[in-house]
Protein backbone atom coordinates (compact mmCIF):
# COMPACT_ATOMS: atom_id res chain seq x y z
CA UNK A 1 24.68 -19.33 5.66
CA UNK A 2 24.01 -21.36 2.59
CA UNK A 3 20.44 -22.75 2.18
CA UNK A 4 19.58 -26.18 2.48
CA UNK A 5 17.98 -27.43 -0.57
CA UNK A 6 15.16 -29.57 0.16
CA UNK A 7 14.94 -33.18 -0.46
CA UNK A 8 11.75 -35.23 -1.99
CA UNK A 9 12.07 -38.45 0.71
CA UNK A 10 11.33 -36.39 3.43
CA UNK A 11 8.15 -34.51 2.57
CA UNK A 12 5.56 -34.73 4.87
CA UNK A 13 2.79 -33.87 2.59
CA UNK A 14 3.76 -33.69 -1.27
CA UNK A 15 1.80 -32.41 -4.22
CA UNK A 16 2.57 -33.48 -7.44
CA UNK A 17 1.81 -31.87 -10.84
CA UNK A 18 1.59 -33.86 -13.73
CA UNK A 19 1.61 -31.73 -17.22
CA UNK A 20 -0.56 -33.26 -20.37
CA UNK A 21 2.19 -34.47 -22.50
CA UNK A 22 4.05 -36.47 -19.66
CA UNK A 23 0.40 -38.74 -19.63
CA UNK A 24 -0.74 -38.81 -22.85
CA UNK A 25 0.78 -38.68 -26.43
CA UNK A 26 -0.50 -39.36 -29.86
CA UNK A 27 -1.69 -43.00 -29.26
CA UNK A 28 -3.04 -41.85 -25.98
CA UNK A 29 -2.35 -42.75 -22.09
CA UNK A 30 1.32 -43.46 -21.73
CA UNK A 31 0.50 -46.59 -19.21
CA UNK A 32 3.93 -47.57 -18.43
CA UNK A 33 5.12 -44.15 -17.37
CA UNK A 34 1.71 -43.89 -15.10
CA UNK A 35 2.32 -47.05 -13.56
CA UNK A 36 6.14 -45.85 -13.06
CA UNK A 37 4.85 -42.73 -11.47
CA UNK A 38 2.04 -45.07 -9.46
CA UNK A 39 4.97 -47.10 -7.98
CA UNK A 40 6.66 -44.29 -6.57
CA UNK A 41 3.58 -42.23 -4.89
CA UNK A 42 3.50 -45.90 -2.94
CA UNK A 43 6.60 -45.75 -2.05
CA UNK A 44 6.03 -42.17 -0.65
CA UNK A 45 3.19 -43.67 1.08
CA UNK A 46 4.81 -46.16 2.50
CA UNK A 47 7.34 -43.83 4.17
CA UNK A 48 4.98 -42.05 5.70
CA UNK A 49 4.47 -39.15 3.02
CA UNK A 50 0.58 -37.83 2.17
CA UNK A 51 0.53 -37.17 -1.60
CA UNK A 52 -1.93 -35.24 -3.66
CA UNK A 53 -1.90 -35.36 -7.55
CA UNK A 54 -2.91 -32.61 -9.47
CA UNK A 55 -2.80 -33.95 -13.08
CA UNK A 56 -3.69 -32.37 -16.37
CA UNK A 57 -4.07 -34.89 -19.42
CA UNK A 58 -8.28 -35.00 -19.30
CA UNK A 59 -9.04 -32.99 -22.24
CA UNK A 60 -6.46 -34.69 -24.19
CA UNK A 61 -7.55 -37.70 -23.56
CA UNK A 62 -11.45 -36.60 -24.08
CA UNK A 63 -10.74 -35.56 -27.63
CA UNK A 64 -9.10 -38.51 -28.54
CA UNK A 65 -11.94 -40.68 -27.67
CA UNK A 66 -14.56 -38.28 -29.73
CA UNK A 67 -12.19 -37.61 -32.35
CA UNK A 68 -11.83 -34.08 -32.12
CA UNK A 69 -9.35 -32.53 -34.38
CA UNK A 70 -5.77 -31.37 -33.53
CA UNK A 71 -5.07 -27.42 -32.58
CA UNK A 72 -7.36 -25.07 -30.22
CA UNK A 73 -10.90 -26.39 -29.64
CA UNK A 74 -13.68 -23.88 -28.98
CA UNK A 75 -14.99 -23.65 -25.37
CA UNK A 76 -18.04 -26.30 -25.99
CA UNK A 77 -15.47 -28.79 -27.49
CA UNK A 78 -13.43 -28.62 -24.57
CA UNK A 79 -15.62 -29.14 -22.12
CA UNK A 80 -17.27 -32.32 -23.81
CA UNK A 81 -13.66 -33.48 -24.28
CA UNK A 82 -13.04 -32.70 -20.52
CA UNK A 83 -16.32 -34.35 -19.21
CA UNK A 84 -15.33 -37.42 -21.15
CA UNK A 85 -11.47 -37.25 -20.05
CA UNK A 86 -12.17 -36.78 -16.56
CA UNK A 87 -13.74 -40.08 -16.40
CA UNK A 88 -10.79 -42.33 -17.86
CA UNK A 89 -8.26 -40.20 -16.10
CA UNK A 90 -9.65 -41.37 -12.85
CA UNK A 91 -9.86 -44.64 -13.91
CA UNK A 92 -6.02 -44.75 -15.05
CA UNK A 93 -5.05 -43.41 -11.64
CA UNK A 94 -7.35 -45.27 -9.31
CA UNK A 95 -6.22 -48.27 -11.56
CA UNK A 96 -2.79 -48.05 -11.70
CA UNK A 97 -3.13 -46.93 -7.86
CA UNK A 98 -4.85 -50.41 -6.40
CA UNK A 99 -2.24 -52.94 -6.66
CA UNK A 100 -0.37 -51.03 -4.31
CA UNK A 101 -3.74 -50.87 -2.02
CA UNK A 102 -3.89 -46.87 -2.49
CA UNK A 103 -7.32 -45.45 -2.96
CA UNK A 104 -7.98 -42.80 -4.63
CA UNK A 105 -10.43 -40.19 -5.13
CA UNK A 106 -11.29 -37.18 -7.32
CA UNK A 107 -11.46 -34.05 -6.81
CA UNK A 108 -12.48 -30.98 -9.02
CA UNK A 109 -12.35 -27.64 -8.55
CA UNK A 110 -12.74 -24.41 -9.82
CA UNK A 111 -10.89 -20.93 -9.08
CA UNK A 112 -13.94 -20.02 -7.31
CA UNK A 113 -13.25 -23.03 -4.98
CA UNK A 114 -9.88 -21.34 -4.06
CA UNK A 115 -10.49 -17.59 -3.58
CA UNK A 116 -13.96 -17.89 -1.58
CA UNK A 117 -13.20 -18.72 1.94
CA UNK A 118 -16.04 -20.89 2.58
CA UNK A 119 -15.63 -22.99 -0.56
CA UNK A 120 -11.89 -22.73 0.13
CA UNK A 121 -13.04 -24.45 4.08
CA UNK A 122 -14.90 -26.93 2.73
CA UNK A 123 -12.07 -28.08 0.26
CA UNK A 124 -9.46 -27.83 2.87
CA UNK A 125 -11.44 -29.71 4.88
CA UNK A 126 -12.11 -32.73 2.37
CA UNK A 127 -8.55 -32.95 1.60
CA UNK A 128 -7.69 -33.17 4.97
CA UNK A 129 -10.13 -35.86 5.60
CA UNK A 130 -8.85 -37.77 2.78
CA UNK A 131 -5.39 -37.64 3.88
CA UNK A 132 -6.01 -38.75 7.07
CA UNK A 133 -7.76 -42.12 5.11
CA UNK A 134 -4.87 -43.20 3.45
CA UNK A 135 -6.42 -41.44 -0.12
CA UNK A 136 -4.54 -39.71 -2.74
CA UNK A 137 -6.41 -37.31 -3.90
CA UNK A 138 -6.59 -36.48 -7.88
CA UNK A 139 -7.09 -32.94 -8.55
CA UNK A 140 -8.24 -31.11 -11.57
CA UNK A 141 -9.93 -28.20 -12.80
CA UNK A 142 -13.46 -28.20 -13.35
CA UNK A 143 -13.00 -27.55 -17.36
CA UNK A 144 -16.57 -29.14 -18.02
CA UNK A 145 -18.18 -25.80 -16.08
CA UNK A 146 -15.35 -23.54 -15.18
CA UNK A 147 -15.47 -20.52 -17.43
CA UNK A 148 -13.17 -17.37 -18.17
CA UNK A 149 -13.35 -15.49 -15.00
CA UNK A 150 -13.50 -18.51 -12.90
CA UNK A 151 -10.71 -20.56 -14.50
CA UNK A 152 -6.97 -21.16 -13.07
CA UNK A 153 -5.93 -21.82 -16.77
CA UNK A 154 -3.44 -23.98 -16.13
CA UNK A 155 -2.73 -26.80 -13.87
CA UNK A 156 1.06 -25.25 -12.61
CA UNK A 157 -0.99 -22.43 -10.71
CA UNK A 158 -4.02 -24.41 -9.57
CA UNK A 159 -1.60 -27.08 -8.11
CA UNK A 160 0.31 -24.21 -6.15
CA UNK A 161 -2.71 -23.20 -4.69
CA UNK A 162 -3.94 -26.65 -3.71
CA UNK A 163 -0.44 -26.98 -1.90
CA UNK A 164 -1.00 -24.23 -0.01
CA UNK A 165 -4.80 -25.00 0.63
CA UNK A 166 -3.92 -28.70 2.05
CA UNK A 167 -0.68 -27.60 3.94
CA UNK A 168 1.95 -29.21 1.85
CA UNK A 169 5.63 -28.80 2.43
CA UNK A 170 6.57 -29.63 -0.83
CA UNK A 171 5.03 -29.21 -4.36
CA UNK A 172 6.81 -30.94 -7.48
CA UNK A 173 5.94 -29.65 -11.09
CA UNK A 174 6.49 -32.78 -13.34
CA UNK A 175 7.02 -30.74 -16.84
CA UNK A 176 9.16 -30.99 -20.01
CA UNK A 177 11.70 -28.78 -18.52
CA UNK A 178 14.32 -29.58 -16.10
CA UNK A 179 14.13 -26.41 -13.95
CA UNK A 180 14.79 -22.58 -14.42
CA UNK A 181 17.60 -21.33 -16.80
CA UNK A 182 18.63 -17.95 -17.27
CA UNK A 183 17.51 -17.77 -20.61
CA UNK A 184 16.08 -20.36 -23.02
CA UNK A 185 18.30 -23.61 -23.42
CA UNK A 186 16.69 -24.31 -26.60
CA UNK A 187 18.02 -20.90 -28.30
CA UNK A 188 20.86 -19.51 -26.23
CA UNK A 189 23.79 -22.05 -25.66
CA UNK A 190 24.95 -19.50 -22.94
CA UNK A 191 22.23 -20.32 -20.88
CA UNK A 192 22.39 -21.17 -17.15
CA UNK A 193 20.48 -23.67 -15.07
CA UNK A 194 19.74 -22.50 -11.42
CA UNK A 195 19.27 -25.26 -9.19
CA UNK A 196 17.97 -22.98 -6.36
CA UNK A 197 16.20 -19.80 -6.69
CA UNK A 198 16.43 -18.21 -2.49
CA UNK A 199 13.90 -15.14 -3.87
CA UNK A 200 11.96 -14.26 -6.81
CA UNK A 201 13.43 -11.35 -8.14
CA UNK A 202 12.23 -9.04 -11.00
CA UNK A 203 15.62 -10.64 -12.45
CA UNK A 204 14.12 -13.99 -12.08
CA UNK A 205 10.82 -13.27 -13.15
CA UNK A 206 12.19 -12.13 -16.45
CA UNK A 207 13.54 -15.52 -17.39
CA UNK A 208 10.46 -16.69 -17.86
CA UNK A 209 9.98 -18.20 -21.22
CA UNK A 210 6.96 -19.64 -23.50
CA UNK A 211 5.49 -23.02 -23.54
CA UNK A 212 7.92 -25.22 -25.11
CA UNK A 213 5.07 -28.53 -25.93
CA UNK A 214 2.08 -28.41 -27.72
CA UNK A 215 0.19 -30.36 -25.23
CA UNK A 216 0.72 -28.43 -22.28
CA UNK A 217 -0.35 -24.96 -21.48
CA UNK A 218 1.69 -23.17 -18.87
CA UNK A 219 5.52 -21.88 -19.55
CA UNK A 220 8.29 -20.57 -17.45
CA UNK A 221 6.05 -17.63 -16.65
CA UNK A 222 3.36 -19.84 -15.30
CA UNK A 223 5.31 -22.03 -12.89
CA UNK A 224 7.14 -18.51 -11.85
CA UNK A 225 3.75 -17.26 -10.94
CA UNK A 226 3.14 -21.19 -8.98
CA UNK A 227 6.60 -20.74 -7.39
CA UNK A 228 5.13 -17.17 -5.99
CA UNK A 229 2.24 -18.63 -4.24
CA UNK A 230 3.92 -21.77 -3.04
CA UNK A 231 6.55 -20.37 -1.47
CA UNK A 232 4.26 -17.36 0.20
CA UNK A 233 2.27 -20.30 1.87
CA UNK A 234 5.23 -22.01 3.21
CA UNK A 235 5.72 -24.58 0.61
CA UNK A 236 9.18 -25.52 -1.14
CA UNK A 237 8.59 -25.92 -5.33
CA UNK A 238 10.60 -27.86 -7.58
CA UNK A 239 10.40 -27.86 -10.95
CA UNK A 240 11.47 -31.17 -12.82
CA UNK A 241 11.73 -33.21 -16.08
CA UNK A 242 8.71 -35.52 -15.71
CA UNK A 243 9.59 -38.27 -18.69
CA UNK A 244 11.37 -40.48 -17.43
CA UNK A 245 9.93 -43.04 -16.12
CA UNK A 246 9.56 -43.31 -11.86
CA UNK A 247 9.97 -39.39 -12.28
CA UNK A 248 10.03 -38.89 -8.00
CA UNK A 249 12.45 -41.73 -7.42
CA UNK A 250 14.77 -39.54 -10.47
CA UNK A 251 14.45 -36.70 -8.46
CA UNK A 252 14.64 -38.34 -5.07
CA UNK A 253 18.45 -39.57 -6.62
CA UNK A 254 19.28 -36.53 -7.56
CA UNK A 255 18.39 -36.00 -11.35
CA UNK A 256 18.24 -31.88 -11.64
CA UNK A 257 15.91 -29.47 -10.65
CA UNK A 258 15.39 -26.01 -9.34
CA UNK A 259 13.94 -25.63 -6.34
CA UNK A 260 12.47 -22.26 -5.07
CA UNK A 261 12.58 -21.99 -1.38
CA UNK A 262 10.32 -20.86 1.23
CA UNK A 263 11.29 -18.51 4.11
CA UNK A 264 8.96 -20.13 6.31
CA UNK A 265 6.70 -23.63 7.16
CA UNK A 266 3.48 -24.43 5.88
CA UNK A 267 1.50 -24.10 9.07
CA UNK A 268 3.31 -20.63 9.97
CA UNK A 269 2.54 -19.18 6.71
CA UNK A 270 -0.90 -20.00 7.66
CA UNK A 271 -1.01 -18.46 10.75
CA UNK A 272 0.36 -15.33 9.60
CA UNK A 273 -2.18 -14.79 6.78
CA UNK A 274 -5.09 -15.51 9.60
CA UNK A 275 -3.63 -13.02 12.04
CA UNK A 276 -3.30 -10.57 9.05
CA UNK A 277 -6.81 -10.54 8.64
CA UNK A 278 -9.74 -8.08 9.73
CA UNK A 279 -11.91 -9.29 11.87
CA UNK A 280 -15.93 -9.09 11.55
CA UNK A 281 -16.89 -10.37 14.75
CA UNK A 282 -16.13 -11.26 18.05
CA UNK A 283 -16.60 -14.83 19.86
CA UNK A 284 -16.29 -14.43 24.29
CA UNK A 285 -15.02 -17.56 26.24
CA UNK A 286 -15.29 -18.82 29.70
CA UNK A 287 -12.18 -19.28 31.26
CA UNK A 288 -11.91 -23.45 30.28
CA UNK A 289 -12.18 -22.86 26.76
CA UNK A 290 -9.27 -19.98 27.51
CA UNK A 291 -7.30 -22.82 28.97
CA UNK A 292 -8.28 -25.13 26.46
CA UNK A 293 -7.15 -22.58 23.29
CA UNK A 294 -3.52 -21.76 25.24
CA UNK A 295 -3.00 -25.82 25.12
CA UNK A 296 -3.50 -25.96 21.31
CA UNK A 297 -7.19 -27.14 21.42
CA UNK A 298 -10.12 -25.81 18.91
CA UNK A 299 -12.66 -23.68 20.20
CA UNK A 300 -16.17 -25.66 20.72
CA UNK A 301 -19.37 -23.79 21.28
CA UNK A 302 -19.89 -25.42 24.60
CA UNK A 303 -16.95 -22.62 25.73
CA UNK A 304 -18.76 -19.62 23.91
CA UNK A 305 -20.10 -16.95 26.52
CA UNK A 306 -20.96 -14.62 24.18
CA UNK A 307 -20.86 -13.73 19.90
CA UNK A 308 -21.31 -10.22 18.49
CA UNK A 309 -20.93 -8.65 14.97
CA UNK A 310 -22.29 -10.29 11.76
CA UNK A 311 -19.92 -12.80 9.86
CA UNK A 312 -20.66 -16.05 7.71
CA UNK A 313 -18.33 -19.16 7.85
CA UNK A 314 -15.01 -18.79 6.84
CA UNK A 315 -14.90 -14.67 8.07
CA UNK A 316 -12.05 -13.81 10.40
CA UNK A 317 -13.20 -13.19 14.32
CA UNK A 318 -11.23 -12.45 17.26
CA UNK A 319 -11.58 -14.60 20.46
CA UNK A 320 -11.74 -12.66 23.79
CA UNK A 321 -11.25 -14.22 26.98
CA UNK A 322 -13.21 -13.89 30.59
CA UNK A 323 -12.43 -10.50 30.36
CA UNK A 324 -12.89 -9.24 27.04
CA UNK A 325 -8.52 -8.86 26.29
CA UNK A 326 -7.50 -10.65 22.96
CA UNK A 327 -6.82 -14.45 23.03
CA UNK A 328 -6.65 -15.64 19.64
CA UNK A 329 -7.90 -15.19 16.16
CA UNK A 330 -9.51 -17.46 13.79
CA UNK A 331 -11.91 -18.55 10.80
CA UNK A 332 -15.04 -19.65 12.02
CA UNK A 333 -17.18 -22.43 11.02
CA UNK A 334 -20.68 -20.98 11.51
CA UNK A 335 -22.28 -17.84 10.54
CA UNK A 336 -22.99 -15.65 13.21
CA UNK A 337 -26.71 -16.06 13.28
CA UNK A 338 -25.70 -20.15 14.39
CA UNK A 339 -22.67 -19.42 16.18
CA UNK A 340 -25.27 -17.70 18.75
CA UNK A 341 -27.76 -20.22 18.84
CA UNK A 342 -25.24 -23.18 19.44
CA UNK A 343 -23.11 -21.11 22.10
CA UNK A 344 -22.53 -22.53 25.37
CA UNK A 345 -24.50 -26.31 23.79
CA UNK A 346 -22.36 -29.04 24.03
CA UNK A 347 -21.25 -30.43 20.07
CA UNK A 348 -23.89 -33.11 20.18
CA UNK A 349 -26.43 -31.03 20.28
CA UNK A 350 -25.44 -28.99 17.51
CA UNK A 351 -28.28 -31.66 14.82
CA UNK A 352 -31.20 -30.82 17.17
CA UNK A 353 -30.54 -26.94 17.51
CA UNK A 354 -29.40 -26.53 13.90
CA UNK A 355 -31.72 -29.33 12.01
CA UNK A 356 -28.09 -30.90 10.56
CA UNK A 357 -25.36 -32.26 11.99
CA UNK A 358 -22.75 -28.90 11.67
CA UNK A 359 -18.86 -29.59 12.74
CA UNK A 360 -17.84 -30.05 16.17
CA UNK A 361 -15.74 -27.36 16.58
CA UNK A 362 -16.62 -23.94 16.31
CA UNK A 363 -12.92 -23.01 15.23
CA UNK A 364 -10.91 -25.53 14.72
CA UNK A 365 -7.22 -25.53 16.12
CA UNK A 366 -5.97 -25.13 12.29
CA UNK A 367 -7.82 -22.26 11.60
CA UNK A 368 -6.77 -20.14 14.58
CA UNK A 369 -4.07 -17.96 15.95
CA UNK A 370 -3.58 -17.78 20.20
């Protein structure tokens, strides 16, 4: 059976990934094409779609206002240039943003922020939170403190991994390309474009080619290594020719891509990467919180009966019912020192026995597995 190829209108949650040379060029932010690509995120709004925008362009823009040379930069250079950047690419966004009466907000991370669970909680939850305000979130790496070993490198992988962090069903990599082809356009005239790629082959891997702009950082090889984790989280990929201007509603009509598809959902993908997972503890429930977790509810402490082993928040635990079988597994939101001293307390009480206010839920629904 042939596999249906996704289509942009009917996202429920997109990500978008805007490279550096589709924002800025030599005389700086490309307004026009930002307000173009403002106009359609709306419209995606308006139809119901959550969007997230992970957009590279800061640095570029940085070194234009302290007149930084062209060509590499060393590491200090950059970050100034990003610290400066980061503040008029916000700007751009959230202005370009309010006539449409989107807010926006900022967010930047680091790899760190990814591959630690707890940080990784904490950003799923803020992006979740946002969502469910209305906000479109603007996501970059943290170039003004993000060194070597804690550093994405380039904005095609981090925006995979934000994807699959916030749940996204679809992730679109705005770029100077058009898609996948099975060799270079540029220098083979044989060359193929694949509008769908079902699986990620060692044969498709090795079309992977080198960055083509001098603004942008990530190649072929780079969005084949974004397609990877997208896809492994649930999340359909597309990769696109950004220029134009109203890039989504392009796409949306049917301007070429490639898309790399998924063999499973978002929230499925989730679940089986939880379930995969070795526990550190154990959390006992009384027989309404049992209940409660087969109806699709998250597990409060007022429920808890009983918490062994030592874990912090974010570490995998098993739930046990009544009588001690398996019911579920999950991340948990308190170490196991607090999970114990908040047990069987109702979620308002969590400020006095704590000394701050904590989350209601001890496990939340979207962290577990019944």
């Amino acid at each position: 059976m042939a596999a249906v190829t996704p289509e942009l209108g009917r996202a429920q949650r997109l990500v978008v990934k805007i490279g550096s040379a589709l924002l800025v060029n030599g005389a700086g932010l490309r307004a026009e094409w930002l307000r173009g690509l403002c106009d359609d995120v709306a419209g995606a709004r308006a139809r119901g779609t959550d969007v997230v925008l992970v957009s590279s362009g800061a640095i570029a823009l940085g070194r234009q206002v302290l007149g930084l040379p062209t060509g590499p930069l060393r590491v200090e250079q950059s970050q100034a240039a990003a610290a400066v950047g980061q503040i008029k690419l916000a700007r751009a966004y959230e202005e370009a943003l309010a006539p449409h009466g989107v807010k926006t907000a900022q967010l930047l991370v680091t790899l760190d922020d990814t591959t630690d669970r707890r940080r990784y909680l904490n950003s799923r939850a803020t992006m979740q939170t946002l969502l469910g305000l209305g906000v479109v979130p603007i996501v970059n790496e943290n170039d003004t403190v993000a060194t070597d070993e804690i550093r994405f490198g380039d904005n095609d992988r981090l925006a995979a991994q934000i994807a699959v962090t916030c749940g996204a069903d679809q992730l679109l990599l705005l770029s100077d390309v058009d898609g996948l082809y099975t060799a270079n356009p540029k220098t083979d005239p044989a060359a193929r474009h694949l509008p769908v790629v079902q699986q990620i082959t060692p044969e498709i891997e090795a079309m992977g080619g080198d960055p083509i702009s001098g603004l942008s950082k990530g190649g072929m090889k780079t969005k084949l290594l974004a397609a990877r984790t997208a896809v492994a989280g649930g999340c359909a990929m597309a990769i696109a020719e950004g220029s134009v201007l109203n890039p989504l509603s392009a796409v949306a009509n049917g301007a070429r891509v490639t898309w790399f598809l998924p063999d499973t959902d978002p929230q499925a993908a989730r679940k089986r990467w939880i379930a995969a997972m070795k526990p550190k503890g154990e959390i006992t429930v009384d027989a309404g919180a049992a209940l409660a977790l087969g109806q699709g509810k998250s597990l409060l402490p007022a429920g808890v009966t009983a918490v062994s082993g030592r874990f912090g928040r974010g570490d995998p635990v098993l739930v046990l019912d009544p009588q001690g079988a398996r019911l579920a597994a999950g991340l948990v939101r308190y170490a196991s020192t607090e999970a114990r001293a908040i047990a069987g307390h109702r979620s308002d009480e969590i400020q006095a026995i704590l000394g701050y206010p904590g989350r209601a839920a001890l496990i939340h629904r979207d962290d577990m597995v019944v």
